[in-house]
C-alpha atoms as a PDB file:
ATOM      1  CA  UNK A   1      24.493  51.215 -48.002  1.00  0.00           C
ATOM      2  CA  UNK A   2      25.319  51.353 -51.246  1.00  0.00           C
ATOM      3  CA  UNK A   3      24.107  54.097 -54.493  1.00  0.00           C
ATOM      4  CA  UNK A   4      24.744  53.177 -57.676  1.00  0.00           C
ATOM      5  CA  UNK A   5      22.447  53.615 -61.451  1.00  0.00           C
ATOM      6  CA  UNK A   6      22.206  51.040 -64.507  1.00  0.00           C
ATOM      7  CA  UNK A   7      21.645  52.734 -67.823  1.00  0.00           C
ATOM      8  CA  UNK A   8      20.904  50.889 -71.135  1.00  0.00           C
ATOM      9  CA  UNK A   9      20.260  53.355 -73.596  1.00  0.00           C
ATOM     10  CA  UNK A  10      21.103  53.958 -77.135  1.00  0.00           C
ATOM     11  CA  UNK A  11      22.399  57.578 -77.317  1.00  0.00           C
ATOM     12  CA  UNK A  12      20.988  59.953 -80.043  1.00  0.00           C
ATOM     13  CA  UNK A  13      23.003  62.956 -80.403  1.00  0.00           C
ATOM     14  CA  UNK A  14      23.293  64.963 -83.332  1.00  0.00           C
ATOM     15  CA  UNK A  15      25.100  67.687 -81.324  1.00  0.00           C
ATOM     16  CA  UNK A  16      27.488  65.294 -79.368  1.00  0.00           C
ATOM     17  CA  UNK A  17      30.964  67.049 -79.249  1.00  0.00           C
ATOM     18  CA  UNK A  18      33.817  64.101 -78.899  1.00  0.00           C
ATOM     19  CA  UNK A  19      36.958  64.367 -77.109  1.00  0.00           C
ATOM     20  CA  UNK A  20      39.972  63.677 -77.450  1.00  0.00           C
ATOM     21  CA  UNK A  21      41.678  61.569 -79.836  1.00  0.00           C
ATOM     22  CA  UNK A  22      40.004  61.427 -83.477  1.00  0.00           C
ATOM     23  CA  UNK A  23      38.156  58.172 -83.594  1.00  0.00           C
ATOM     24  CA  UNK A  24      39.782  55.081 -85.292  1.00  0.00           C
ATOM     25  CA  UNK A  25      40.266  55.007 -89.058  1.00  0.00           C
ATOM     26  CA  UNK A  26      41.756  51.250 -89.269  1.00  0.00           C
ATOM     27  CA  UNK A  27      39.949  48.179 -88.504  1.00  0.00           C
ATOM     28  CA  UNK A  28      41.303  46.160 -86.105  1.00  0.00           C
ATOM     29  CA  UNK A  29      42.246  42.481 -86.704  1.00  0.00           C
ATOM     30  CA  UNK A  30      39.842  39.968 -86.409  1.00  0.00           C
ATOM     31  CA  UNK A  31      39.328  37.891 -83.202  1.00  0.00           C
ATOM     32  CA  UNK A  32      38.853  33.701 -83.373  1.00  0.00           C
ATOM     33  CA  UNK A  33      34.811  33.174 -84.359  1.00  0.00           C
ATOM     34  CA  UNK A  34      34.481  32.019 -80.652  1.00  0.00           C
ATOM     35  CA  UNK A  35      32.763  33.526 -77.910  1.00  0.00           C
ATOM     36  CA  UNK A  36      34.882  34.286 -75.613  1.00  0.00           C
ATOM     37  CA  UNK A  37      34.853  33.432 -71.289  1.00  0.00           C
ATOM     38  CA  UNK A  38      34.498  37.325 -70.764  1.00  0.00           C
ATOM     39  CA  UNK A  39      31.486  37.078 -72.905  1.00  0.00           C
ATOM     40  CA  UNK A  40      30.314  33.836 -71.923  1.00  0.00           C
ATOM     41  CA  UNK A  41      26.112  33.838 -72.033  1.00  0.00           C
ATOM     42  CA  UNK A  42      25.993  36.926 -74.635  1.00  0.00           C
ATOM     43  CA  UNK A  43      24.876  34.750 -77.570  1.00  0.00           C
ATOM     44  CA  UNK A  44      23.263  32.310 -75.707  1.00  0.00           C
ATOM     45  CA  UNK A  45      20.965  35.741 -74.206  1.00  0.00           C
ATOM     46  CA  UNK A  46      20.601  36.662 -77.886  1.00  0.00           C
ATOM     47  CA  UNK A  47      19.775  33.287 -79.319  1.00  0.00           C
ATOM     48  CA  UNK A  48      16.796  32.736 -76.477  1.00  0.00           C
ATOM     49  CA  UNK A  49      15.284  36.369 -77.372  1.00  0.00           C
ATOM     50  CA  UNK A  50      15.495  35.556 -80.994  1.00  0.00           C
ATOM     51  CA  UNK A  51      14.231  31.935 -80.772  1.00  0.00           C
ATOM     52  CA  UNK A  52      11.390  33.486 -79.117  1.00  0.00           C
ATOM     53  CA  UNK A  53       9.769  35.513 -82.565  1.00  0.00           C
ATOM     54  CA  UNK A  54      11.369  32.617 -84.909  1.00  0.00           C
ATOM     55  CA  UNK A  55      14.179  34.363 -86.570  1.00  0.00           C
ATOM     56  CA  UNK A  56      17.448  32.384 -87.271  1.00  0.00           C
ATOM     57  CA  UNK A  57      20.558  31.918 -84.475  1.00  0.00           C
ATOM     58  CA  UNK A  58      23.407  34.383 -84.574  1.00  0.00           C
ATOM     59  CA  UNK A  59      26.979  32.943 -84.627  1.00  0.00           C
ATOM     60  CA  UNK A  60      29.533  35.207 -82.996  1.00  0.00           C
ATOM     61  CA  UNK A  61      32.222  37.048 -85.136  1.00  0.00           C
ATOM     62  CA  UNK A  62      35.605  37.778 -84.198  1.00  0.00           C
ATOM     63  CA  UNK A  63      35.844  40.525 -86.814  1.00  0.00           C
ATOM     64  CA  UNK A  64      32.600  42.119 -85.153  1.00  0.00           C
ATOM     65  CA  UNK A  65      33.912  41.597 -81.940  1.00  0.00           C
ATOM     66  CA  UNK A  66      37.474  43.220 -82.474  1.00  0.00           C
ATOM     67  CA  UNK A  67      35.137  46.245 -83.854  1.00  0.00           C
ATOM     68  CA  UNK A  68      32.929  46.604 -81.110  1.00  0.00           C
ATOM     69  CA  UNK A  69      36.008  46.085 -78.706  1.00  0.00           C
ATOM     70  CA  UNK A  70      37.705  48.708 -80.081  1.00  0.00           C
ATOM     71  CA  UNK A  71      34.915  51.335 -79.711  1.00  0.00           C
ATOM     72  CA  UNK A  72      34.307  50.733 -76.651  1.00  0.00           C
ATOM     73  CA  UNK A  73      38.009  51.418 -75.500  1.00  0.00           C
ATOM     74  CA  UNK A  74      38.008  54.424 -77.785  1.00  0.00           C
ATOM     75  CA  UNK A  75      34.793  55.745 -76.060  1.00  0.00           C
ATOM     76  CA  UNK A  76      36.362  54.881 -72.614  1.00  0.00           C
ATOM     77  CA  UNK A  77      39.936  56.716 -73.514  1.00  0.00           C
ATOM     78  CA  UNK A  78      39.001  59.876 -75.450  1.00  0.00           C
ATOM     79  CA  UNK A  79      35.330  60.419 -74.983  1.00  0.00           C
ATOM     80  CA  UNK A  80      35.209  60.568 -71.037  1.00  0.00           C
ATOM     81  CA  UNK A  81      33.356  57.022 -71.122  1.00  0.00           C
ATOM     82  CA  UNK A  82      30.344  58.423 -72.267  1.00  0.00           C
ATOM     83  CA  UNK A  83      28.215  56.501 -74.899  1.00  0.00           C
ATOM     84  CA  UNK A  84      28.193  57.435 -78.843  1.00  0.00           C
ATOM     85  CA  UNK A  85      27.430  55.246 -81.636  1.00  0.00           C
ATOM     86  CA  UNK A  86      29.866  55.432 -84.421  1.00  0.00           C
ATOM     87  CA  UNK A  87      27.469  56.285 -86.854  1.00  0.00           C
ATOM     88  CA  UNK A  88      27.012  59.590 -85.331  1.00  0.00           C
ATOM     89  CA  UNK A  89      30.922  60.036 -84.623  1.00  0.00           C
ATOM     90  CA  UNK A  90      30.816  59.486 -88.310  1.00  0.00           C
ATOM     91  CA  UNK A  91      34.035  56.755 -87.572  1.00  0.00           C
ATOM     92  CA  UNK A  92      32.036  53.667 -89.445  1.00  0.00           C
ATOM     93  CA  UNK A  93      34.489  51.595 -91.052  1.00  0.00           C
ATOM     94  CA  UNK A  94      32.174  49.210 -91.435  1.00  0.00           C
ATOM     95  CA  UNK A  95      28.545  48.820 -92.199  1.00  0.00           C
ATOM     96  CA  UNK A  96      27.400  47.259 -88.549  1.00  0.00           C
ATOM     97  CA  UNK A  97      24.762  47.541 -86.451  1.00  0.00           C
ATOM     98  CA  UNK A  98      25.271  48.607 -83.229  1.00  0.00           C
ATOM     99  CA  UNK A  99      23.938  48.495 -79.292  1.00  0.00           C
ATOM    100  CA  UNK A 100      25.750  50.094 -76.766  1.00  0.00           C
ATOM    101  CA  UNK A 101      25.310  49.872 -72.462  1.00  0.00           C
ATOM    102  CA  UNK A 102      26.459  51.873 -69.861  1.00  0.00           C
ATOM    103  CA  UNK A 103      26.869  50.636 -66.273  1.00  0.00           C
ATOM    104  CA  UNK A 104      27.860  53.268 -63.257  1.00  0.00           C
ATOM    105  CA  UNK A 105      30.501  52.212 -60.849  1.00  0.00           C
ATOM    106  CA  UNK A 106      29.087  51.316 -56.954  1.00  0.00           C
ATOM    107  CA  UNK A 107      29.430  53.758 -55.386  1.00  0.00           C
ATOM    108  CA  UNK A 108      29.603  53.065 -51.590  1.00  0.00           C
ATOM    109  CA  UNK A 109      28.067  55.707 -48.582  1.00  0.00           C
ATOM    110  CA  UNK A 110      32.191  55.183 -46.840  1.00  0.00           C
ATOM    111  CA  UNK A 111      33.656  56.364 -50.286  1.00  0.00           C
ATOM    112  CA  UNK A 112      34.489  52.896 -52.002  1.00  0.00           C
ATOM    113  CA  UNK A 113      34.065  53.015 -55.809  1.00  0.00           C
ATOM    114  CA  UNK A 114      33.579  49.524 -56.764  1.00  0.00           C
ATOM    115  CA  UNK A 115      33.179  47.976 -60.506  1.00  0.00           C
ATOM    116  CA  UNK A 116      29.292  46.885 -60.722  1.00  0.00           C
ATOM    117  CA  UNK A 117      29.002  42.941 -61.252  1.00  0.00           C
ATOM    118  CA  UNK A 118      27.442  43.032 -64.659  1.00  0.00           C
ATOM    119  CA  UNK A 119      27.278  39.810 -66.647  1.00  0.00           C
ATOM    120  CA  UNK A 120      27.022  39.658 -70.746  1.00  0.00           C
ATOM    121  CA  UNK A 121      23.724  38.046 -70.212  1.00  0.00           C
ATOM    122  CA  UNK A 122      22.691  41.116 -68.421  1.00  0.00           C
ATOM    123  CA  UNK A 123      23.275  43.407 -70.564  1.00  0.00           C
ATOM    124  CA  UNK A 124      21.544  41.369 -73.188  1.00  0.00           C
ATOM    125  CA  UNK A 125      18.493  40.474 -71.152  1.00  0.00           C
ATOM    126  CA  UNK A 126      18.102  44.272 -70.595  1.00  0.00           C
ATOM    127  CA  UNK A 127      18.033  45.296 -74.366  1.00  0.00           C
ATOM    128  CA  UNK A 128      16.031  42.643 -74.856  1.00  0.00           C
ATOM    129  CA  UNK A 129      13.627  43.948 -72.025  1.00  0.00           C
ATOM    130  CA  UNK A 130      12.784  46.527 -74.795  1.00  0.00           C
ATOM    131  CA  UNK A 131      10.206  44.259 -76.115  1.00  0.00           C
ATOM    132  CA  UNK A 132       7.380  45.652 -74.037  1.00  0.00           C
ATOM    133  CA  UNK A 133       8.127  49.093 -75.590  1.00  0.00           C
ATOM    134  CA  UNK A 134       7.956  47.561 -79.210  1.00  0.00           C
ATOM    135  CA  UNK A 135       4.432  47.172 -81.394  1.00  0.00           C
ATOM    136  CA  UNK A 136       5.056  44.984 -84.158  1.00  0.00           C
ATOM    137  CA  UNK A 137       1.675  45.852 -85.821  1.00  0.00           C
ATOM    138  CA  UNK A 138       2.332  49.950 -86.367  1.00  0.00           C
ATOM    139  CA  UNK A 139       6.151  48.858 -86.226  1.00  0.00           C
ATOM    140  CA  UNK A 140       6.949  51.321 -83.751  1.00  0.00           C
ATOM    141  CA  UNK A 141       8.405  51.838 -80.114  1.00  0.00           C
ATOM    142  CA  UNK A 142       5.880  53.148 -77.105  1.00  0.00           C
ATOM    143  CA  UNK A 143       6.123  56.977 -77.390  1.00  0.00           C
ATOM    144  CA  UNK A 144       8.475  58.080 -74.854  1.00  0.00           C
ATOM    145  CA  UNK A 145      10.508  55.234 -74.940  1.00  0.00           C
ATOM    146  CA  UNK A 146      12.808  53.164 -77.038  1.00  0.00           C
ATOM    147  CA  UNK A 147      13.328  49.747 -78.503  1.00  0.00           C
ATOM    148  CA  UNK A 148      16.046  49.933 -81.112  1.00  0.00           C
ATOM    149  CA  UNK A 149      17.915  47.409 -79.206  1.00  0.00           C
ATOM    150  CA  UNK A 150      15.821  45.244 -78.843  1.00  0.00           C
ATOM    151  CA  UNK A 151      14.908  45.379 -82.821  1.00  0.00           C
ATOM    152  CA  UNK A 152      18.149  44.956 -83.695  1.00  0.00           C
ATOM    153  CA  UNK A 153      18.975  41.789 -81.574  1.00  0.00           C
ATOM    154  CA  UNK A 154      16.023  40.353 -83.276  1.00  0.00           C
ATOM    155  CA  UNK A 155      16.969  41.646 -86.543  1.00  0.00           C
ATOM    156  CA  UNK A 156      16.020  38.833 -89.191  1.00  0.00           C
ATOM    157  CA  UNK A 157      18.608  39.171 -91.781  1.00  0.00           C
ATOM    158  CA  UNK A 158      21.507  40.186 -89.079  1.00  0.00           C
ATOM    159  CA  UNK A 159      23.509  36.872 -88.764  1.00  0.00           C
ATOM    160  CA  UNK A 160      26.760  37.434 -86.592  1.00  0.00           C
ATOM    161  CA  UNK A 161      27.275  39.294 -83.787  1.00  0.00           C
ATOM    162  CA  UNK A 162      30.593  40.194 -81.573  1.00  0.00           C
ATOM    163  CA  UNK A 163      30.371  41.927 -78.746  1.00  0.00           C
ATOM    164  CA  UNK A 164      33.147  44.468 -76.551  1.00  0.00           C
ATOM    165  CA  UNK A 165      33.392  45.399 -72.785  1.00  0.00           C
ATOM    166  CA  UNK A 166      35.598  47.926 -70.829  1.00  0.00           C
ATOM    167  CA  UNK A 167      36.041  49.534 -67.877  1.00  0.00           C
ATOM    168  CA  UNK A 168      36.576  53.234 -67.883  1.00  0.00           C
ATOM    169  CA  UNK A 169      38.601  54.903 -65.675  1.00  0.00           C
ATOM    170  CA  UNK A 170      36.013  55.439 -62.758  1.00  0.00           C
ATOM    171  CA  UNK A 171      35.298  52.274 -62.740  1.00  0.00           C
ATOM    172  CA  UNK A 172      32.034  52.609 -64.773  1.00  0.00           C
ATOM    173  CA  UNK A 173      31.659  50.367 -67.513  1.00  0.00           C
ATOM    174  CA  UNK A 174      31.005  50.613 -71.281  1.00  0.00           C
ATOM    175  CA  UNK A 175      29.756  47.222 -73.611  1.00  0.00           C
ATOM    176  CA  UNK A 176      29.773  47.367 -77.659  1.00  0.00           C
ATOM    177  CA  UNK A 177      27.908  45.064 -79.745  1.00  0.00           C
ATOM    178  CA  UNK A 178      28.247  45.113 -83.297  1.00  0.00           C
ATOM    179  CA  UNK A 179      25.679  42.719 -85.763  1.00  0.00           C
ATOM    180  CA  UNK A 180      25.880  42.029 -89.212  1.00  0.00           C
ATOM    181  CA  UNK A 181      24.226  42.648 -91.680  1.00  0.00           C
ATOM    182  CA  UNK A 182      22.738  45.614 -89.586  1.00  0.00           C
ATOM    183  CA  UNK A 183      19.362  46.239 -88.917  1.00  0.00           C
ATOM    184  CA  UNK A 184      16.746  49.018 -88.091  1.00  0.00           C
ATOM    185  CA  UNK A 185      15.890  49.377 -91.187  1.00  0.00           C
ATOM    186  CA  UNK A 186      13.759  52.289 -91.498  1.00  0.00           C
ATOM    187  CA  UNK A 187      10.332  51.136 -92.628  1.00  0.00           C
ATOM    188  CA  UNK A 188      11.091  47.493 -92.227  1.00  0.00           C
ATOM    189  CA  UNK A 189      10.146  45.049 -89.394  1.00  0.00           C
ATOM    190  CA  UNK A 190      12.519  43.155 -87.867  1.00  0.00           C
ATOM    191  CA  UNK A 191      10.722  39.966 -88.373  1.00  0.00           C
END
């Protein structure tokens, strides 16, 4: 028998304390402008959600990539592996929009702690499950719920994305995507 959670949530925390290190001040190098096999299907999920409202294809940055990659291993080595954006770390080096996803580890009734199998198409098919909590005519999410990941993937004037993944030290998982221009505009529809 086996327990284990899925959370995709977008963490709003004013009060969020981080820990350890200070977050990163440089930005890292740029990757190639290739998806890469560990990400294989994240644009693809992207491109089919965004297809479906008419707003333009993303192409995959390296340089967005390296970002979200490195916030997600910051997160995982200094902030116990729990989720923050780095808007409200206040570590933006660059003006990016963000999604993050959490994934527990399996966690096994005979004491096994096993990485969950979580694809990139996954976790983009589950922001994109936001959609039902999204009302394009008052521009607003269902009251109790949320949608800003959704809005951003959909995001008309956003034209690259790059995505991150790590695994944290109890096996739980952390993935970082990071779209430019950003989006979530206050006031302003996403398409």
């Amino acid at each position: 028998m086996r327990f284990f959670s899925v959370l995709a949530i977008s963490l709003s925390c004013s009060a969020c304390i981080a820990v350890g290190a200070p977050p990163p001040a440089v930005l890292p190098a740029a990757l190639p402008d290739i998806e890469p096999a560990n990400m294989q299907g994240m644009l693809a999920s992207h491109n089919q959600v965004r297809a479906s409202v008419g707003t333009p294809p993303l192409q995959w940055s390296g340089q967005m990539a390296a970002y979200a990659q490195q916030w997600a291993e910051h997160l995982a080595a200094n902030n116990g592996c729990q989720m923050e954006h780095r808007s409200h770390a206040h570590a933006a080096i660059l003006e990016a929009g963000e999604n993050i996803y959490w994934a527990s580890p399996l966690s096994w009734s005979d004491g096994r702690i096993e990485i969950q199998p979580i694809t990139p198409s996954k976790v983009a098919l589950d922001w994109a499950g936001e959609n039902v909590d999204y009302h394009y005519a008052s521009n607003t999410c269902r009251p109790g719920a949320q949608c800003g990941h959704y809005t951003q993937m959909v995001w008309r004037t956003s034209s690259a994305v790059g995505c991150g993944m790590t695994v944290c030290g109890n096996k739980a998982q952390l993935w970082v995507c990071n779209y430019t221009p950003a989006g979530n505009w206050v006031g302003e529809r996403p398409y």
